[in-house]
N, C-alpha and C. Protein backbone atom coordinates (compact mmCIF):
# COMPACT_ATOMS: atom_id res chain seq x y z
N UNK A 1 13.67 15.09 -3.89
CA UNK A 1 12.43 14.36 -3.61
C UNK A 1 12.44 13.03 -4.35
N UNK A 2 12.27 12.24 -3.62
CA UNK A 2 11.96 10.83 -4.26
C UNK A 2 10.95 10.16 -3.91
N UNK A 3 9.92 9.80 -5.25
CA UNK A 3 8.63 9.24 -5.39
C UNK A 3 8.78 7.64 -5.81
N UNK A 4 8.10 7.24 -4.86
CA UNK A 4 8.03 5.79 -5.30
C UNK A 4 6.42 5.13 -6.09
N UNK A 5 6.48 3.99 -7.17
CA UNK A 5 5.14 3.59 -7.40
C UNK A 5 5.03 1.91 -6.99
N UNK A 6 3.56 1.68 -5.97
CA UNK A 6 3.34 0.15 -6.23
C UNK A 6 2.84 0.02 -6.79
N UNK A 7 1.83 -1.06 -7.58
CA UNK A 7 1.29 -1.74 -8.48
C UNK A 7 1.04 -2.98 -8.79
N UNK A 8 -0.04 -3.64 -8.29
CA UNK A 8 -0.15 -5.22 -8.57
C UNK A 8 -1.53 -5.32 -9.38
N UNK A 9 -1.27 -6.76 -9.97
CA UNK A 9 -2.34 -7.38 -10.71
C UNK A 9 -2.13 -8.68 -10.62
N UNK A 10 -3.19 -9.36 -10.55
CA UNK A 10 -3.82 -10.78 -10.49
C UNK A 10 -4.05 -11.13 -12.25
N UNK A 11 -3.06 -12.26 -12.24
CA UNK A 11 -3.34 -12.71 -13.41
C UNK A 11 -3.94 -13.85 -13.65
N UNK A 12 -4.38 -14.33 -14.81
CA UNK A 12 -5.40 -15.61 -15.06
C UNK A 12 -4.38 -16.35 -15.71
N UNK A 13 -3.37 -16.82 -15.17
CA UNK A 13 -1.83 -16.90 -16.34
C UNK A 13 -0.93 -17.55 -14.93
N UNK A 14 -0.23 -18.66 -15.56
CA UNK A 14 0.83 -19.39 -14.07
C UNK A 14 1.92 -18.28 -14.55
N UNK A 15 2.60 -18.65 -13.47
CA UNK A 15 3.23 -17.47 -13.29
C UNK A 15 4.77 -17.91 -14.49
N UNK A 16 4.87 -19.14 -14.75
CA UNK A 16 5.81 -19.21 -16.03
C UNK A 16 5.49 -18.37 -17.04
N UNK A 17 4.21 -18.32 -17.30
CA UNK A 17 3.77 -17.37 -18.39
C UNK A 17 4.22 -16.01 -18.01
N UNK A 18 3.98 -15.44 -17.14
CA UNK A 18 3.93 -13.89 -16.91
C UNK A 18 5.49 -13.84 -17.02
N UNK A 19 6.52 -14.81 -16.05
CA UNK A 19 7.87 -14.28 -16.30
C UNK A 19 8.24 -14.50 -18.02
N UNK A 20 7.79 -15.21 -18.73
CA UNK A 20 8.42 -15.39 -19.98
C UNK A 20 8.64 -14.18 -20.89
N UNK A 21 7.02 -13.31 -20.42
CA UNK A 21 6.58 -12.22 -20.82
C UNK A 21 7.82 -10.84 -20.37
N UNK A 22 7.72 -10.57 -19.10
CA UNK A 22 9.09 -9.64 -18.26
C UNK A 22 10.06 -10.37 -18.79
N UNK A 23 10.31 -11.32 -18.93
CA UNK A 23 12.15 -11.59 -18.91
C UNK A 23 12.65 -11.37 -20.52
N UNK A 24 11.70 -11.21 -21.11
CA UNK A 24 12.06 -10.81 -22.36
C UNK A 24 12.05 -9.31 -22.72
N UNK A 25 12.97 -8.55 -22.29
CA UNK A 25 13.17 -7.49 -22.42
C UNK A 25 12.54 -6.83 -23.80
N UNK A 26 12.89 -7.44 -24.63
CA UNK A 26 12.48 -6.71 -26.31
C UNK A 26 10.95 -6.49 -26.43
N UNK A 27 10.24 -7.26 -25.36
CA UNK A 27 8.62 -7.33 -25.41
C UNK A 27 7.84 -6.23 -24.61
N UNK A 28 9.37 -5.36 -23.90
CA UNK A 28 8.21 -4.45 -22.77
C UNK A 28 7.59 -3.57 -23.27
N UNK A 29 7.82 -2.69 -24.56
CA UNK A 29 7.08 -1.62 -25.88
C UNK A 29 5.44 -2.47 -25.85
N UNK A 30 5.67 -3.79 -25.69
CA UNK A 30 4.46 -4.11 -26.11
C UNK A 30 3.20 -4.05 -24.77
N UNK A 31 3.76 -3.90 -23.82
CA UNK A 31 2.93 -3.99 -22.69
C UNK A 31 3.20 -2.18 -22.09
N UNK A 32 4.52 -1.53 -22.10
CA UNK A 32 4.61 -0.42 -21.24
C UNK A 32 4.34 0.93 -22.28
N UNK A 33 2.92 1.29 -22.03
CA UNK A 33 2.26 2.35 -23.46
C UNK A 33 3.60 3.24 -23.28
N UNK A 34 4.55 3.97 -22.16
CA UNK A 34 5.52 5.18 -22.65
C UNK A 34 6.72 4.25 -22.98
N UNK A 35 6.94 3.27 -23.26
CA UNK A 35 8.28 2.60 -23.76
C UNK A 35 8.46 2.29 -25.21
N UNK A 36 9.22 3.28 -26.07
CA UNK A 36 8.84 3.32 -27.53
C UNK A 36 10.10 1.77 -28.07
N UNK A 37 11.12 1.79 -26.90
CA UNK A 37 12.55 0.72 -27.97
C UNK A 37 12.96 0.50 -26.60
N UNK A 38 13.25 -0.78 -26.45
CA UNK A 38 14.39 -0.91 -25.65
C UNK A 38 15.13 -1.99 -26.38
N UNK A 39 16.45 -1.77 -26.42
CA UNK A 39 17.26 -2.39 -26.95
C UNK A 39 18.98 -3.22 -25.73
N UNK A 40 18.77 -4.60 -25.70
CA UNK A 40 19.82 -4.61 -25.01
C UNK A 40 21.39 -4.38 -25.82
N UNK A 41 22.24 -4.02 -24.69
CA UNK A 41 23.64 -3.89 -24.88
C UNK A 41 24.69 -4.60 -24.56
N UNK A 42 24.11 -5.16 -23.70
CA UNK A 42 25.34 -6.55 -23.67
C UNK A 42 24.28 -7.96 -22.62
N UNK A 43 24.90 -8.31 -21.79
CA UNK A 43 24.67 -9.35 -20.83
C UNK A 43 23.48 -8.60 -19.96
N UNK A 44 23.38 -7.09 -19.09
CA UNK A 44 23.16 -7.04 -18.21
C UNK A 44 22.28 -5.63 -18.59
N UNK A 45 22.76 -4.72 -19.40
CA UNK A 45 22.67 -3.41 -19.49
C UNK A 45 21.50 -2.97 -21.33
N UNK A 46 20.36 -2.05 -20.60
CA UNK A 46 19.56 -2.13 -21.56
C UNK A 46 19.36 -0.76 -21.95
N UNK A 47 19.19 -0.30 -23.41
CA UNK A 47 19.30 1.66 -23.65
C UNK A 47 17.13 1.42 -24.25
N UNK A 48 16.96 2.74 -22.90
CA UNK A 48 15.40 2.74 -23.17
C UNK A 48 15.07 3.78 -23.97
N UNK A 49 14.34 4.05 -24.63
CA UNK A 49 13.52 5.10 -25.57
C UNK A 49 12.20 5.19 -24.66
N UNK A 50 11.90 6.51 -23.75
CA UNK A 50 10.94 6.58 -23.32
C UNK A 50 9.66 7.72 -24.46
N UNK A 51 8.47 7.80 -23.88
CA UNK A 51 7.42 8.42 -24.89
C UNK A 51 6.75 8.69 -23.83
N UNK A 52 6.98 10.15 -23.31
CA UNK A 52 6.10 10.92 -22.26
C UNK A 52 5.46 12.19 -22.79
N UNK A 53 4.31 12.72 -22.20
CA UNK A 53 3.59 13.56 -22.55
C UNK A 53 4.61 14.85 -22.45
N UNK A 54 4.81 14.93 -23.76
CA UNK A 54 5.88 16.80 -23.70
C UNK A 54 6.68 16.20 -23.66
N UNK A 55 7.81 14.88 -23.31
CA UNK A 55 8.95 14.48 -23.37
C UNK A 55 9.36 13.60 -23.68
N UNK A 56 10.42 13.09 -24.40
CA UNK A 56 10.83 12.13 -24.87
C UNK A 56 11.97 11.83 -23.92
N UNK A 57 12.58 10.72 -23.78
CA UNK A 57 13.61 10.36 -22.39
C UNK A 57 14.18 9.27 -23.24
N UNK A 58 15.62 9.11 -23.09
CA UNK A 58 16.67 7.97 -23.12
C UNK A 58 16.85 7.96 -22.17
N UNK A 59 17.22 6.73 -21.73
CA UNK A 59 18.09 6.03 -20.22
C UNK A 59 18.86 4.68 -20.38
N UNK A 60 19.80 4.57 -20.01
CA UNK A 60 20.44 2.98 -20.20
C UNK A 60 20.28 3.10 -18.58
N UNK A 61 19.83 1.61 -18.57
CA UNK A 61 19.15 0.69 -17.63
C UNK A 61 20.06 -0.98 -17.29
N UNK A 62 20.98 -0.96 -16.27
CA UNK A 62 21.25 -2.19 -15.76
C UNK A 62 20.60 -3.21 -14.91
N UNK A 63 20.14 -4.68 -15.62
CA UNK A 63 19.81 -5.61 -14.52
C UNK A 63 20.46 -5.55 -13.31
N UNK A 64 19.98 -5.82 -11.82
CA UNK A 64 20.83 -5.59 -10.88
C UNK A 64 20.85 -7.08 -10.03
N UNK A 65 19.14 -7.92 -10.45
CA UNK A 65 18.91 -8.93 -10.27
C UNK A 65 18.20 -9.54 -10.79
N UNK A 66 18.28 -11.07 -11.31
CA UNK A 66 17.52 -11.94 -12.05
C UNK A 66 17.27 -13.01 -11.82
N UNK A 67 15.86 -13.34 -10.87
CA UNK A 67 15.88 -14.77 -10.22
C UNK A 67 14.65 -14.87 -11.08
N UNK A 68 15.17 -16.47 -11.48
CA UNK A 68 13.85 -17.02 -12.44
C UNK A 68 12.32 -17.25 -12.30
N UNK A 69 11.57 -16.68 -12.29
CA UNK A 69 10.24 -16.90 -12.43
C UNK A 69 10.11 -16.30 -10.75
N UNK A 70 10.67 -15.55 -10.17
CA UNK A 70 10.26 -14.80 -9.01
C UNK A 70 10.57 -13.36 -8.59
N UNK A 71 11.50 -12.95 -9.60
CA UNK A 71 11.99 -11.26 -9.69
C UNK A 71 13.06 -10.77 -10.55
N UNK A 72 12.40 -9.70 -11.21
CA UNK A 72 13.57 -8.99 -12.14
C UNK A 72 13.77 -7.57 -11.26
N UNK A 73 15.24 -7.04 -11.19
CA UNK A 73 15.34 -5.88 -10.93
C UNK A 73 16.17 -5.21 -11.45
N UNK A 74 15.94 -3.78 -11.67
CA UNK A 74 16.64 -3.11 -12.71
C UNK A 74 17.18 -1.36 -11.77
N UNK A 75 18.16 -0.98 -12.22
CA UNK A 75 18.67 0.70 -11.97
C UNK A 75 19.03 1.37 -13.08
N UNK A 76 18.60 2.31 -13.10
CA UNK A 76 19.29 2.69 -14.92
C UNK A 76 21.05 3.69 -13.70
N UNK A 77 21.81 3.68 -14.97
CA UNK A 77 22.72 4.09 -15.15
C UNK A 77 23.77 5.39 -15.71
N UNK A 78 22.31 5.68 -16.67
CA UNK A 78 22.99 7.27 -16.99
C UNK A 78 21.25 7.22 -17.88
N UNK A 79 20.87 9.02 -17.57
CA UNK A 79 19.98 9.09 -18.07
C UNK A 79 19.14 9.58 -16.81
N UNK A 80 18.04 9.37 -16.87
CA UNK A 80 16.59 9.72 -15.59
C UNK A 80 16.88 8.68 -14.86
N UNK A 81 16.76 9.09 -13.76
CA UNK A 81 17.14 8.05 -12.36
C UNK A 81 16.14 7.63 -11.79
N UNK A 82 15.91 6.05 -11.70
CA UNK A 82 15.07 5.13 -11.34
C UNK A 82 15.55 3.75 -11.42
N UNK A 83 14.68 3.10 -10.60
CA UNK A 83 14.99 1.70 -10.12
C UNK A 83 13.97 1.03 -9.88
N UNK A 84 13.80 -0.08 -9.96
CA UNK A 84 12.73 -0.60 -10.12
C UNK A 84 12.82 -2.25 -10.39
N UNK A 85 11.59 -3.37 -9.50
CA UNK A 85 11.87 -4.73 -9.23
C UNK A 85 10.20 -4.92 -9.44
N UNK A 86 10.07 -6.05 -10.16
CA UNK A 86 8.79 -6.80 -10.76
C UNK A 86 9.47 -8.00 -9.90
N UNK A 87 7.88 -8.46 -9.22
CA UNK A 87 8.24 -9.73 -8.44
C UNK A 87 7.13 -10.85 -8.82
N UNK A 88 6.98 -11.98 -9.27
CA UNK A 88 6.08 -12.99 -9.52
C UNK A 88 5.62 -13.50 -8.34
N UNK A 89 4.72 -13.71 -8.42
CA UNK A 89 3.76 -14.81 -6.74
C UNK A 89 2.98 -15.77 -7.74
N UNK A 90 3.38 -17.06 -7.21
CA UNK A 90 2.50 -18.02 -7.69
C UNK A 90 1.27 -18.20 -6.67
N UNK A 91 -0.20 -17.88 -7.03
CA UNK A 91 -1.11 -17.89 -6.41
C UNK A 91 -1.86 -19.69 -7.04
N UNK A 92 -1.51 -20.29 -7.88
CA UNK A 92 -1.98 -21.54 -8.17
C UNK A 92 -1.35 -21.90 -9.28
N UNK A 93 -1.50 -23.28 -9.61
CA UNK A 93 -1.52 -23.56 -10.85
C UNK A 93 -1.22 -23.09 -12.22
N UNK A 94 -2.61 -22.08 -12.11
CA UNK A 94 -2.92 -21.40 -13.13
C UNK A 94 -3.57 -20.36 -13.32
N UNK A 95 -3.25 -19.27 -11.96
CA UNK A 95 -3.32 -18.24 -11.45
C UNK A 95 -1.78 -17.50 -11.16
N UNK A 96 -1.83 -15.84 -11.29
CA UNK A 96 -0.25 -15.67 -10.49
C UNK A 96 -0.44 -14.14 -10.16
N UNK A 97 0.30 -13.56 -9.45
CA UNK A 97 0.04 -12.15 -9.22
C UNK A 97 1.42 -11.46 -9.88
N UNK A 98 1.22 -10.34 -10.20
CA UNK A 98 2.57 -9.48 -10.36
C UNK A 98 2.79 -7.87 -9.70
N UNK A 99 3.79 -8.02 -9.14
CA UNK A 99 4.02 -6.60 -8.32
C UNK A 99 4.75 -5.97 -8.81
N UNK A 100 4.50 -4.68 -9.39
CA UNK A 100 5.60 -3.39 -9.66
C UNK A 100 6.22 -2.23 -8.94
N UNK A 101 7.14 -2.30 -8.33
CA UNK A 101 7.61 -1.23 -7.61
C UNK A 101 8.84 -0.46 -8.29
N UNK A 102 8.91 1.14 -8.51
CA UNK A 102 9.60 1.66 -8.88
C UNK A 102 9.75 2.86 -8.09
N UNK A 103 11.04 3.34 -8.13
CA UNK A 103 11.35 4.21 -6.72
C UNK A 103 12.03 5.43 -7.55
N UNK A 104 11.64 6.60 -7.92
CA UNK A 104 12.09 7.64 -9.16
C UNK A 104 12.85 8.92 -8.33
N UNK A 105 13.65 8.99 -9.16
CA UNK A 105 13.55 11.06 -8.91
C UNK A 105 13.01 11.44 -9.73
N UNK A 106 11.69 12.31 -9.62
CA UNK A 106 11.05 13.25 -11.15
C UNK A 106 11.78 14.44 -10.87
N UNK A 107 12.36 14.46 -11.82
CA UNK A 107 13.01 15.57 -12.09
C UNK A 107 12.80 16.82 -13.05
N UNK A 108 12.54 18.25 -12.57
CA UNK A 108 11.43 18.34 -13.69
C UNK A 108 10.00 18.78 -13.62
N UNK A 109 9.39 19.58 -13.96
CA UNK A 109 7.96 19.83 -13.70
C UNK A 109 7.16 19.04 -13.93
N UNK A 110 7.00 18.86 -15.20
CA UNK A 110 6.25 17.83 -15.57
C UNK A 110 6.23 16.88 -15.03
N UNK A 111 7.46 16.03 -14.73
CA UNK A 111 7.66 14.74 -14.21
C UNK A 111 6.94 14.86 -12.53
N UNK A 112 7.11 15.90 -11.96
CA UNK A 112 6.51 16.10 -10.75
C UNK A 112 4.98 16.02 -10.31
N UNK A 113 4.94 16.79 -11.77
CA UNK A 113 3.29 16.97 -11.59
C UNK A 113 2.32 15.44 -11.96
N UNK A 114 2.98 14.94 -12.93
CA UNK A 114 2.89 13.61 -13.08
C UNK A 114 2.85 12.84 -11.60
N UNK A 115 3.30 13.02 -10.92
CA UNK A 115 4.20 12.06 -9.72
C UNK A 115 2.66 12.59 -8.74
N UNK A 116 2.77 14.42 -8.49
CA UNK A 116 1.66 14.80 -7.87
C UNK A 116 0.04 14.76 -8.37
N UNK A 117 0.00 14.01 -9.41
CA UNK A 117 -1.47 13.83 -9.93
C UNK A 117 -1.70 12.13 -10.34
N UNK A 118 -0.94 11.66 -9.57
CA UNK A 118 -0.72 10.37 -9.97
C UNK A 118 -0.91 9.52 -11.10
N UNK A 119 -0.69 10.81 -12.26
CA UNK A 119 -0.31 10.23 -13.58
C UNK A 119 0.49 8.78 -13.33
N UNK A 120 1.62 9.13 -12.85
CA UNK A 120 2.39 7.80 -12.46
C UNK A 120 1.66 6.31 -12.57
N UNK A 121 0.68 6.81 -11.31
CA UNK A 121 0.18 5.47 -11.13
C UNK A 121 -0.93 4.98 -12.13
N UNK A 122 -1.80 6.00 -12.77
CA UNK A 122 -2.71 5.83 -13.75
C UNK A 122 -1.91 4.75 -15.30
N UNK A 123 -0.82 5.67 -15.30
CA UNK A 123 0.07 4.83 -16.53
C UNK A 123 0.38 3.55 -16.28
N UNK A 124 1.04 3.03 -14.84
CA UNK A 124 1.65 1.63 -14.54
C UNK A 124 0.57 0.89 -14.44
N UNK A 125 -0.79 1.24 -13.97
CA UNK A 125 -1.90 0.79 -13.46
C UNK A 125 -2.36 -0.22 -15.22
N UNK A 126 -2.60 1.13 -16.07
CA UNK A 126 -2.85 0.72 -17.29
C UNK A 126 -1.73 -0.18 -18.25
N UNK A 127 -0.46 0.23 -17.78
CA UNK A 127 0.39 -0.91 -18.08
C UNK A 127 0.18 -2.33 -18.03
N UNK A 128 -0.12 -2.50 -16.32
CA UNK A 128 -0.12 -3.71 -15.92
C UNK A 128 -1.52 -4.47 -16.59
N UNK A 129 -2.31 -3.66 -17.02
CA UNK A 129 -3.87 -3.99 -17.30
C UNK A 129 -3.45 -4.72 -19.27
N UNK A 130 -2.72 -3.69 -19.54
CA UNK A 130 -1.92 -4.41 -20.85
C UNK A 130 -1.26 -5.62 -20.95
N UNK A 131 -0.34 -5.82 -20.05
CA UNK A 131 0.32 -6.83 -19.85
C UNK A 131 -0.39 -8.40 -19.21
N UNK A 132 -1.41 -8.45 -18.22
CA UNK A 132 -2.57 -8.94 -17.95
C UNK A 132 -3.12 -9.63 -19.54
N UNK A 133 -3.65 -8.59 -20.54
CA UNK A 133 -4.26 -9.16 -21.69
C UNK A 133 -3.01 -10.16 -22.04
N UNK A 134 -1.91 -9.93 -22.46
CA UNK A 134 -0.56 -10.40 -23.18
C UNK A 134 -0.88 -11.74 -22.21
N UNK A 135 -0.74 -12.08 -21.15
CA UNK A 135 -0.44 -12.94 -20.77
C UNK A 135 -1.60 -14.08 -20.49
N UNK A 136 -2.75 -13.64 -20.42
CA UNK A 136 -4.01 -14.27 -20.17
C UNK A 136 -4.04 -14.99 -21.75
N UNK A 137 -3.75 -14.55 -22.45
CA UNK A 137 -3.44 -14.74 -24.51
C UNK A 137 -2.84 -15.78 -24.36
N UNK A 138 -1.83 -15.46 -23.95
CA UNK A 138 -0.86 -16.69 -24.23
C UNK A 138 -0.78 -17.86 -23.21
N UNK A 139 -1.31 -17.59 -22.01
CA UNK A 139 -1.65 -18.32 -20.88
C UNK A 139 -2.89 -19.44 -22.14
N UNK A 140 -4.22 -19.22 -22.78
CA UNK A 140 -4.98 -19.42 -22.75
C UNK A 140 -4.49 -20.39 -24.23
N UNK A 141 -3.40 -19.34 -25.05
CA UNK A 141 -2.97 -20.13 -26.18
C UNK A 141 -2.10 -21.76 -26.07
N UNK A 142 -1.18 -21.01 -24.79
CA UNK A 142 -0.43 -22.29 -24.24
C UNK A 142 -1.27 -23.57 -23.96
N UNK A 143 -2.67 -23.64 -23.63
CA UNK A 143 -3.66 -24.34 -23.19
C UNK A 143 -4.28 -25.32 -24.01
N UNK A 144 -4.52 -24.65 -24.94
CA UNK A 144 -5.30 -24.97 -26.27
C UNK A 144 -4.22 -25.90 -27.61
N UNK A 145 -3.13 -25.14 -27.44
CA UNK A 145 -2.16 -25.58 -28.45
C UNK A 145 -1.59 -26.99 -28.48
């Protein structure tokens, strides 16, 4: 079985801001509440420390694509299997949207039941609502400074 999640948010932030935020890998702990470390490993390839209810998860995770300020996409590589592409839309100026799509195997009860109670989407939902603050911050700091 394979479950997929969408997810968008409208940000108050150009969309340089929001990619500065994604393309910096070391910053996603700060926006993704189950992402305890991610640490890169070379050029392309990243080892995640996940923080799930009842489970803890490692995965190394390869970039698969990286276009500037319009999409990151990622597959992990060994570990829980998922894939997954954040895409930027410039809606103005000083407006931007961001889309999350991730395409999983839950593997696993938990992970299922998660998937069938749309834990899933409650978490990315609240992710993106995190990441929104981060960037509206610094959108607003960039402004002022």
């Amino acid at each position: 079985m394979s479950a997929s999640l969408l997810e968008t948010v409208d940000l108050d932030a150009p969309v340089a801001v929001a990619w500065e935020l994604w393309s910096d890998v070391s910053r996603w702990p700060a926006f993704l509440s189950h992402v305890r470390l991610v640490e890169r490993l070379d050029e392309r390839r990243f080892a995640w420390q996940l923080e799930l209810p009842g489970a803890d998860k490692n995965f190394v995770a390869e970039l698969t694509e990286t276009i500037p300020e319009d999409r990151i996409a990622w597959r992990t590589v060994e570990g829980v299997e998922h894939a997954g592409v954040v895409t930027f839309h410039r809606l103005s100026a000083t407006t931007s949207r961001v889309t999350l799509q991730i395409e999983y195997d839950p593997k696993g009860f938990l992970e299922r039941l998660g998937a069938l109670t749309n834990l899933d989407s409650t978490l990315a939902n609240y992710d993106l609502g995190e990441f929104q603050k981060l960037a509206e911050t610094a959108a607003r700091e960039r402004q002022s400074g």
